[in-house]
C-alpha atoms as a PDB file:
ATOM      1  CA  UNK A   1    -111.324-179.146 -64.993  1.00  0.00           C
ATOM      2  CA  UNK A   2    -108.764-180.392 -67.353  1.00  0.00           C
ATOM      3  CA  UNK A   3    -105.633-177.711 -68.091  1.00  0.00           C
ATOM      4  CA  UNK A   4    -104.923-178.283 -72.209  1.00  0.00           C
ATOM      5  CA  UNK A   5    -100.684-178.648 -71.956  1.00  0.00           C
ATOM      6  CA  UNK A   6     -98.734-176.977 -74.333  1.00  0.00           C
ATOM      7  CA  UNK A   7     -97.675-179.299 -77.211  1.00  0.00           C
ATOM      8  CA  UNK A   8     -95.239-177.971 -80.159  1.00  0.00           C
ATOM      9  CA  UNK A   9     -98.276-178.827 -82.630  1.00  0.00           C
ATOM     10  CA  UNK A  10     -98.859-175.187 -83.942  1.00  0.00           C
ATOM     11  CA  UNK A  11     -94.710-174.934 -84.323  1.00  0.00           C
ATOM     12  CA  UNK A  12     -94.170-178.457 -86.753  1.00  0.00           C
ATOM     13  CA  UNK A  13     -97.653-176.924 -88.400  1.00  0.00           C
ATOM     14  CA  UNK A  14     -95.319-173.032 -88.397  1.00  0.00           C
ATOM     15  CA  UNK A  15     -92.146-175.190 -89.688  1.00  0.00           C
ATOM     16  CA  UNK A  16     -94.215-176.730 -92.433  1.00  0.00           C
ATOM     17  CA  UNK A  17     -95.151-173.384 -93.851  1.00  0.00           C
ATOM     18  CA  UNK A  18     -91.563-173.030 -94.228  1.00  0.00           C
ATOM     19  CA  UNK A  19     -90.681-171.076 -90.821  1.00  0.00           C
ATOM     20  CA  UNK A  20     -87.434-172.810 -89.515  1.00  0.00           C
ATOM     21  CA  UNK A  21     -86.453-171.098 -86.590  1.00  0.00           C
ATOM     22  CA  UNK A  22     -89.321-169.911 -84.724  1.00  0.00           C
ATOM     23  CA  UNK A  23     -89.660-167.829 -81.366  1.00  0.00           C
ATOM     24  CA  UNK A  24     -92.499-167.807 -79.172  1.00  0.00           C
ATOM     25  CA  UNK A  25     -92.707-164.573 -76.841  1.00  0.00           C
ATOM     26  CA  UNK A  26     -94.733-163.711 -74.173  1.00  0.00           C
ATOM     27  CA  UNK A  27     -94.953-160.520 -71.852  1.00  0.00           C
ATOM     28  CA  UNK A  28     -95.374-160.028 -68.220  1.00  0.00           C
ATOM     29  CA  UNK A  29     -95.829-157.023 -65.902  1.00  0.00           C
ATOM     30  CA  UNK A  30     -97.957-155.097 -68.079  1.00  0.00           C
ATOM     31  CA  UNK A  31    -100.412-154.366 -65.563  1.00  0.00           C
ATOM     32  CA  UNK A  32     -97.998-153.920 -62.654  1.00  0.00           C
ATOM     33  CA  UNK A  33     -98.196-150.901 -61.017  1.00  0.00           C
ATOM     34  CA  UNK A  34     -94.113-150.840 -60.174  1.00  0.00           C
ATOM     35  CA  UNK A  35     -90.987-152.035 -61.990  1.00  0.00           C
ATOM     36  CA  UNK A  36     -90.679-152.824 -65.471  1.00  0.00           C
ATOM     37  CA  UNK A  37     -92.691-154.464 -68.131  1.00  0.00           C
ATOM     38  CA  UNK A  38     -90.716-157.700 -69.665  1.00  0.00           C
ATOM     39  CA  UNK A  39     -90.874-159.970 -72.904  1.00  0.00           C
ATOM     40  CA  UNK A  40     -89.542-163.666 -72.920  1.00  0.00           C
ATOM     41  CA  UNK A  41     -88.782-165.181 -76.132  1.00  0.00           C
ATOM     42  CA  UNK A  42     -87.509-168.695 -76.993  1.00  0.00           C
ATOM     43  CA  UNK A  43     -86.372-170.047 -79.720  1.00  0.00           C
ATOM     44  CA  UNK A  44     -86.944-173.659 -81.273  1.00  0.00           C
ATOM     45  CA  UNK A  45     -85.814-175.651 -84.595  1.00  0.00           C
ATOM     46  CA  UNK A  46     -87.054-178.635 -86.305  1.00  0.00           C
ATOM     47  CA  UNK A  47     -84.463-180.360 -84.297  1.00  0.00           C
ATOM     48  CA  UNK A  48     -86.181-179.244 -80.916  1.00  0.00           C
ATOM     49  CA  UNK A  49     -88.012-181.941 -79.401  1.00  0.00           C
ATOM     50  CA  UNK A  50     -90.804-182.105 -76.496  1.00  0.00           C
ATOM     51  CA  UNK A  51     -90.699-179.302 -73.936  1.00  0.00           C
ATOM     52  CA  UNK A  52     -89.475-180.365 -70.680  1.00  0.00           C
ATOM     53  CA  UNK A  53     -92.070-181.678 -68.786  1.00  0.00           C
ATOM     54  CA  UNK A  54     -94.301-179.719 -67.002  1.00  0.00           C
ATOM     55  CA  UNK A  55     -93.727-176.429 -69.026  1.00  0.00           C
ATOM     56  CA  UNK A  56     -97.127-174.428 -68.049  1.00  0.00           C
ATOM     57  CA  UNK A  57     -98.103-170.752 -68.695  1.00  0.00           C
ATOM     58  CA  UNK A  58     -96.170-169.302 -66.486  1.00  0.00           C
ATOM     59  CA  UNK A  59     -99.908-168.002 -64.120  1.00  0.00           C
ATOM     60  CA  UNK A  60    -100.081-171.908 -63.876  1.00  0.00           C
ATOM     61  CA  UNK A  61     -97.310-173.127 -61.601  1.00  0.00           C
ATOM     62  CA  UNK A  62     -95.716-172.259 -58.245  1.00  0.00           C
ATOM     63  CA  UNK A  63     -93.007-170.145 -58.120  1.00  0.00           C
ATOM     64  CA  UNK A  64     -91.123-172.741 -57.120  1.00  0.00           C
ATOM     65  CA  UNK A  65     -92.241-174.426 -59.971  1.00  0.00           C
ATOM     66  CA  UNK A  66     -91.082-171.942 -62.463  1.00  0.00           C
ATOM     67  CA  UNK A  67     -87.594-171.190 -60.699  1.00  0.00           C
ATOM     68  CA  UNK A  68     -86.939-174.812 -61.021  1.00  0.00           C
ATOM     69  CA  UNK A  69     -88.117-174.764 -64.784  1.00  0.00           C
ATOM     70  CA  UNK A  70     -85.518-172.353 -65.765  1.00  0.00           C
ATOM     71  CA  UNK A  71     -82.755-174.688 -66.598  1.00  0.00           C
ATOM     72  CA  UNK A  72     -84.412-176.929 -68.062  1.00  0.00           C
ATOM     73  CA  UNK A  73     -85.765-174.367 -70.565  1.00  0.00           C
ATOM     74  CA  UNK A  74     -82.474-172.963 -71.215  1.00  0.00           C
ATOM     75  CA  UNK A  75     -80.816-176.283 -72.628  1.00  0.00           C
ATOM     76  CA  UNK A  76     -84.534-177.240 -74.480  1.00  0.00           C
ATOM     77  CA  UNK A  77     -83.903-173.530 -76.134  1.00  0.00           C
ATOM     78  CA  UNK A  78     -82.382-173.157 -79.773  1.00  0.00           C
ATOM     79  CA  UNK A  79     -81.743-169.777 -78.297  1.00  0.00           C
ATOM     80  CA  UNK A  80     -83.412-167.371 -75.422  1.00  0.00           C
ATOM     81  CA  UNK A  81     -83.917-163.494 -73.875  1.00  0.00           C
ATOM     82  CA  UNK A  82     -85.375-161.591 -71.691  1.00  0.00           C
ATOM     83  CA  UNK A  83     -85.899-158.137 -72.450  1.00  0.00           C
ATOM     84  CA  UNK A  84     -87.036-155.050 -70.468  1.00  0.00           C
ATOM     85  CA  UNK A  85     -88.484-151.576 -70.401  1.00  0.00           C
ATOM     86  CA  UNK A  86     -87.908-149.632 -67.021  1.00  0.00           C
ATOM     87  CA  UNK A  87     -91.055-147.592 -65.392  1.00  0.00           C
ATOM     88  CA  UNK A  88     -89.882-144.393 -66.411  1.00  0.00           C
ATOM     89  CA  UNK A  89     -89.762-145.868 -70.283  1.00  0.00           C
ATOM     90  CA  UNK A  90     -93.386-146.921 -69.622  1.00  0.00           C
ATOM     91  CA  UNK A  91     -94.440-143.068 -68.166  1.00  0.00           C
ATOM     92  CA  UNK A  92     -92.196-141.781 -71.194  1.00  0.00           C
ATOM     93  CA  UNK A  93     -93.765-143.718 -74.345  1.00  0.00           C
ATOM     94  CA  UNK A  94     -97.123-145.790 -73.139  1.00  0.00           C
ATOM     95  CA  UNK A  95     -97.315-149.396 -72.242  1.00  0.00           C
ATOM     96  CA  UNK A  96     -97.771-150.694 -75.703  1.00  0.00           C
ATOM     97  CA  UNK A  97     -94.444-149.127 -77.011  1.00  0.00           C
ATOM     98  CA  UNK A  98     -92.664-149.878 -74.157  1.00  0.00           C
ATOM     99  CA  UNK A  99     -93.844-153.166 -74.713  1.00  0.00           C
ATOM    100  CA  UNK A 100     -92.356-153.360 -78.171  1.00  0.00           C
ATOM    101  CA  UNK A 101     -89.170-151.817 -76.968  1.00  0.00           C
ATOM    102  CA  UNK A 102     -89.122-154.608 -74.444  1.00  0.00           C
ATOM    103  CA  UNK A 103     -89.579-157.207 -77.257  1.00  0.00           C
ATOM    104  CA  UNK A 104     -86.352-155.429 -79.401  1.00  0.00           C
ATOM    105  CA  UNK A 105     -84.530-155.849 -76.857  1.00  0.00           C
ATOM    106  CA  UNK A 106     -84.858-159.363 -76.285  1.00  0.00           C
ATOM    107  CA  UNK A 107     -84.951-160.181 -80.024  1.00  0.00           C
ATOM    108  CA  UNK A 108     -81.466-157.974 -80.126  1.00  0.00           C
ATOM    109  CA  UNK A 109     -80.062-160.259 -77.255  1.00  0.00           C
ATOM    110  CA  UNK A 110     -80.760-163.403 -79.358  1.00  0.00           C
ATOM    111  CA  UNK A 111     -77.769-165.166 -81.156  1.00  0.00           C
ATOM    112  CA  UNK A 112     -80.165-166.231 -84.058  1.00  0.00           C
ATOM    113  CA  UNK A 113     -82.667-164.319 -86.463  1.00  0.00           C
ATOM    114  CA  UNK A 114     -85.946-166.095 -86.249  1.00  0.00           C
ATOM    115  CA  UNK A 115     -88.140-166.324 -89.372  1.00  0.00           C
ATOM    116  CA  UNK A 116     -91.413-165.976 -87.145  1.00  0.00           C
ATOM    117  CA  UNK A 117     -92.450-165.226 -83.889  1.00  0.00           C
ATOM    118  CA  UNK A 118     -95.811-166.723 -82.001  1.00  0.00           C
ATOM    119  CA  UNK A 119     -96.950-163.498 -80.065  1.00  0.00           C
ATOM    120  CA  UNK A 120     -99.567-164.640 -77.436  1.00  0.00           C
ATOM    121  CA  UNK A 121    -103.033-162.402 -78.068  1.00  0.00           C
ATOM    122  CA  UNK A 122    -104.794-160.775 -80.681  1.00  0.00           C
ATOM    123  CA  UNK A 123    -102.358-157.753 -81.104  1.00  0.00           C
ATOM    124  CA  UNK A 124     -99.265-157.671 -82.704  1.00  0.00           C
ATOM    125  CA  UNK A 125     -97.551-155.265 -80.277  1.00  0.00           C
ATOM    126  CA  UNK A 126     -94.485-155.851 -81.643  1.00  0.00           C
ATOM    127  CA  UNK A 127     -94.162-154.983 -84.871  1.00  0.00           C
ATOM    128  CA  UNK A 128     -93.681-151.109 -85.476  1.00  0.00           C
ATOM    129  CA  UNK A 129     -96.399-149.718 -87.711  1.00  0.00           C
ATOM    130  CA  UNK A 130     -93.954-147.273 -89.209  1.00  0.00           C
ATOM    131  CA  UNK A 131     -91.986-150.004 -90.385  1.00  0.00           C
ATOM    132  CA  UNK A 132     -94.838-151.933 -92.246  1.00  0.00           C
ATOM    133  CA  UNK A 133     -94.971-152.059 -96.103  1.00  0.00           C
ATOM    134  CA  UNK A 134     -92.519-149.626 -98.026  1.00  0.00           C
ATOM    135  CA  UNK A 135     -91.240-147.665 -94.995  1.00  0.00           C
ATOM    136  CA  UNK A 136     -89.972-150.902 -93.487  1.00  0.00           C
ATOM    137  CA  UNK A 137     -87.149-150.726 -96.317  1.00  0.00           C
ATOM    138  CA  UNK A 138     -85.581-147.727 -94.683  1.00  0.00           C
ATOM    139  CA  UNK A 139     -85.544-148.502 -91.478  1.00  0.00           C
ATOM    140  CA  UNK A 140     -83.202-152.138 -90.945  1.00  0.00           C
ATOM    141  CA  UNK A 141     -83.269-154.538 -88.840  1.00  0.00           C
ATOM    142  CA  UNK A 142     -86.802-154.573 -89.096  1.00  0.00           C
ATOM    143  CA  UNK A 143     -88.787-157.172 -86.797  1.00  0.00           C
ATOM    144  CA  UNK A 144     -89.104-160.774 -87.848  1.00  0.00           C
ATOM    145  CA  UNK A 145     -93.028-161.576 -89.360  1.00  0.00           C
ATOM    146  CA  UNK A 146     -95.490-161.974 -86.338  1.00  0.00           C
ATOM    147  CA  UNK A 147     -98.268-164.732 -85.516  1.00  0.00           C
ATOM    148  CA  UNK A 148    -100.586-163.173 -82.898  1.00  0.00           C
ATOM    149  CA  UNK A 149    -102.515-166.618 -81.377  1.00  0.00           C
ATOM    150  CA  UNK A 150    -105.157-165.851 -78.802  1.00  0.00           C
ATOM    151  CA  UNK A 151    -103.958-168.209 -75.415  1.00  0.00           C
ATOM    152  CA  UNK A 152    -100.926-169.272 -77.121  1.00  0.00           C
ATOM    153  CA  UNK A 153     -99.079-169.289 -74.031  1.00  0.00           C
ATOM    154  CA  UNK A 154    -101.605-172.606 -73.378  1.00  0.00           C
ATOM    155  CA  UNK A 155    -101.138-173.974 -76.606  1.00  0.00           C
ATOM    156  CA  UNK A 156     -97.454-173.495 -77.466  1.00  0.00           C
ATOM    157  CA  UNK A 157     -94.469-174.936 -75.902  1.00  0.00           C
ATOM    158  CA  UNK A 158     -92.039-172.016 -77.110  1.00  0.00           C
ATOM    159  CA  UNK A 159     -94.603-169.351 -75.921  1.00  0.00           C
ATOM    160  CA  UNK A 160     -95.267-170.840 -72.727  1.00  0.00           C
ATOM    161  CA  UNK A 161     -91.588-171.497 -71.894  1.00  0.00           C
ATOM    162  CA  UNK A 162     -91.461-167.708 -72.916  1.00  0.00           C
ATOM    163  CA  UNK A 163     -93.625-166.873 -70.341  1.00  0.00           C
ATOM    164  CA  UNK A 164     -92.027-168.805 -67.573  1.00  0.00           C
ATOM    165  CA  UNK A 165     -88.305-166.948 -68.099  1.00  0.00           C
ATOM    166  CA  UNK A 166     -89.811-163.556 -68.341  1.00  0.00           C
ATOM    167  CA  UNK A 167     -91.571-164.263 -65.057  1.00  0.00           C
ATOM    168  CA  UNK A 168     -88.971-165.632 -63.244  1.00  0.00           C
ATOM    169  CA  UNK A 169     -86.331-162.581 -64.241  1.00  0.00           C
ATOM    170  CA  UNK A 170     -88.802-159.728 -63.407  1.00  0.00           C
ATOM    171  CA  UNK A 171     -89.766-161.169 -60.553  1.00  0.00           C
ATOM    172  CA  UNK A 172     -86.528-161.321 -59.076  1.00  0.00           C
ATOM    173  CA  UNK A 173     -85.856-157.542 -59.924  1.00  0.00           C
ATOM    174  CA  UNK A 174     -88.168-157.086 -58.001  1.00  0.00           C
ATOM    175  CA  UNK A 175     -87.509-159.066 -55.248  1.00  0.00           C
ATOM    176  CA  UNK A 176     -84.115-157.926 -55.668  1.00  0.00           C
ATOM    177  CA  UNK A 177     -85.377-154.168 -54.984  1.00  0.00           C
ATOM    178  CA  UNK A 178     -87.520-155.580 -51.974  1.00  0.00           C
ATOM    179  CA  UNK A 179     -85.133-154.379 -49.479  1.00  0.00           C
ATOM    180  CA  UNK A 180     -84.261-151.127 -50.640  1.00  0.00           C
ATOM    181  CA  UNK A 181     -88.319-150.268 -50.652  1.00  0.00           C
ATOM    182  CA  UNK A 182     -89.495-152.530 -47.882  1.00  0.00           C
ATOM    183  CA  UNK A 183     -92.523-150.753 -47.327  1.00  0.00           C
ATOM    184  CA  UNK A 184     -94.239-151.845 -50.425  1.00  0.00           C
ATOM    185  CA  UNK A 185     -93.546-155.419 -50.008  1.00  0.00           C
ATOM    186  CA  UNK A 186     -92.504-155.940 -53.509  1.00  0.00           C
ATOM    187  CA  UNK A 187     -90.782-159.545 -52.367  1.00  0.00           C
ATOM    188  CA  UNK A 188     -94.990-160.857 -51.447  1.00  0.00           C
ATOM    189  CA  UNK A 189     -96.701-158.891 -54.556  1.00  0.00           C
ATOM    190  CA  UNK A 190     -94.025-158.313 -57.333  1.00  0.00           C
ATOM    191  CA  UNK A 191     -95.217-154.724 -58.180  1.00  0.00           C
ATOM    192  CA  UNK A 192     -98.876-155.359 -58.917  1.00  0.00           C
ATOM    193  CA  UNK A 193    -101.781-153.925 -57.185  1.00  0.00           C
ATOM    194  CA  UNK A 194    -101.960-156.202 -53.728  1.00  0.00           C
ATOM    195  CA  UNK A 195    -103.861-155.439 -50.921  1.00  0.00           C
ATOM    196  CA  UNK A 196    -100.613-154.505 -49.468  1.00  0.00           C
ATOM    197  CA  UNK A 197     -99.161-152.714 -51.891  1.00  0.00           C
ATOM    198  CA  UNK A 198    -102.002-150.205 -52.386  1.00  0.00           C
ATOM    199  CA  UNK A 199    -101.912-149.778 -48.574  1.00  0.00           C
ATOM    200  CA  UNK A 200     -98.276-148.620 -48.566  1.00  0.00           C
ATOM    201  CA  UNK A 201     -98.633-146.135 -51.197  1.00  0.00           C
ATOM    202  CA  UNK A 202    -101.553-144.635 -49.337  1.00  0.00           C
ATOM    203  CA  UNK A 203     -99.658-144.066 -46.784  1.00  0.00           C
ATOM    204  CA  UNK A 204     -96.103-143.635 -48.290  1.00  0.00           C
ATOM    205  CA  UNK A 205     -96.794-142.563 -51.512  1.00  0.00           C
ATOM    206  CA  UNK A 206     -94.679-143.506 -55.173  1.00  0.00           C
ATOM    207  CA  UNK A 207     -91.416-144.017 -55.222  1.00  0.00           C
ATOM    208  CA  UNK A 208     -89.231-144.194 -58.181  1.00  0.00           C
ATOM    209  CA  UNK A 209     -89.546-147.428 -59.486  1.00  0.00           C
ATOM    210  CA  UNK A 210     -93.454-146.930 -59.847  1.00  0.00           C
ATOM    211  CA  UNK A 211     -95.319-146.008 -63.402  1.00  0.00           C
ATOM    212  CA  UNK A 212     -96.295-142.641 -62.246  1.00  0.00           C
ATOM    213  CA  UNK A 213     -98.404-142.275 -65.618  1.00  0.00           C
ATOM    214  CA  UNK A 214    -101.053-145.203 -64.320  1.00  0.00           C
ATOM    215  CA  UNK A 215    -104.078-144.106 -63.482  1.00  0.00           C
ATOM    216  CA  UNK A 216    -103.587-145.316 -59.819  1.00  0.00           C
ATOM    217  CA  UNK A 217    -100.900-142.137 -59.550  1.00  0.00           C
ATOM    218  CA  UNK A 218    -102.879-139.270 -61.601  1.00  0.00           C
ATOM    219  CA  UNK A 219    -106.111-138.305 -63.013  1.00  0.00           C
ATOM    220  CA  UNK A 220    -105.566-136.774 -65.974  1.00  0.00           C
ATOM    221  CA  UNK A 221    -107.193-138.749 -69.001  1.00  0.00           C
ATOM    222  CA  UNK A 222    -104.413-140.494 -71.151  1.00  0.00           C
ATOM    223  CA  UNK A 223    -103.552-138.875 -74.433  1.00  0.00           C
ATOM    224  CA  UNK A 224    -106.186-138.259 -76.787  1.00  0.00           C
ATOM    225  CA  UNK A 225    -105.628-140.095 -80.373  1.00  0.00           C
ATOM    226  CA  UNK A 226    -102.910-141.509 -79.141  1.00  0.00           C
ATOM    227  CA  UNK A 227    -103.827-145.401 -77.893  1.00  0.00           C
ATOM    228  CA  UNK A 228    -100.235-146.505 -77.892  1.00  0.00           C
ATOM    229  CA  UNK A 229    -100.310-144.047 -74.094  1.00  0.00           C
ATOM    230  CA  UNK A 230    -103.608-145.682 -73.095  1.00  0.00           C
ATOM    231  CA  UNK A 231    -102.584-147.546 -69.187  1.00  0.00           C
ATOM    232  CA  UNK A 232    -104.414-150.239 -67.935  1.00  0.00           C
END
């Protein structure tokens, strides 16, 4: 089976329209059961050329791959982030906002404004519905214009170099807690639901860094009329 690579052909088509500087973002964690959820975004111009090579959706390479992609991705960059919500943000306001609140963040860490941002998916979890049409107005800085692109992270360079630095910086919070909560081997699985890791919280239970709101930890039925608290 042949793996499409990411090309920048949907950015120059983006840039054409008249979006400059454009930032593809991508999120990972979202279905871990520990640690928080994070958002990459990256930044190219019409000045940016071919990604480094070997730039894959980050569920594509080795993590030895993607460590080693890192710097590489940096200097390709206009401009980069990573930006985080913790568990208890997640148990507090729902995946989907802490999602978006995860996305601010690394949008606020960015040196540039970008006039567009390639969201991987169908949803546009980034932009805040309160702040669409005339409410937007009241409410500044309000979130550059979003393209949602179903597999974007395998057709864009930006997104997919997105993908790879949000990978490689949760994964080493996690790793990072590894020895402080040995028992859930968080260094193997990185949080998500692992043979091993469901074991261990059999037996040991939660601990702080989990998203005591999933449906792994309680059985109450998430919010009603409220999908932003839906868990997956």
């Amino acid at each position: 089976m042949t793996v499409r690579r990411p090309s920048l052909r949907v950015e120059r088509s983006l840039q054409r329209e008249g979006f400059r500087l454009l930032a593809g973002m991508d999120e990972v964690g979202r279905g871990a059961l520990a640690g928080p959820v994070s958002v990459g975004v990256v930044v190219i111009d019409e000045s940016s050329r071919t990604a480094p090579q070997g730039v894959r959706d980050s569920k594509l390479l080795t993590p030895a791959a993607r460590v080693a992609m890192v710097p590489k991705l940096r200097r390709w960059a206009v401009a980069y982030a990573v930006g985080h919500a913790s568990a208890a943000e997640i148990d507090q306001i729902g995946i989907m906002r802490a999602l978006r609140l995860a996305g601010e963040r690394a949008l606020a860490a960015l040196p540039v404004i970008p006039d567009l941002v390639i969201l991987d998916g169908n949803h546009d979890w980034l932009t805040d519905p309160a702040r669409v049409g005339l409410f937007g107005l009241l409410d500044a800085p309000a979130t550059p214009p979003v393209r949602t692109m179903i597999k974007a992270d395998m057709k864009c360079s930006s997104v997919a170099a997105a993908s790879v630095l949000a990978k490689v910086e949760r994964d080493g919070m996690l790793v990072d807690r590894h020895e402080r909560f040995p028992q859930y081997n968080w260094a193997g699985n990185k949080g998500y639901s692992a043979p091993d890791h469901l074991a261990a919280l059999d037996q040991h239970g939660p601990c702080e860094l989990h998203r005591r709101s999933w449906r792994r930890f309680v059985a109450e039925a998430p919010v009603a009329g409220d999908p932003e608290r839906m868990q997956v």
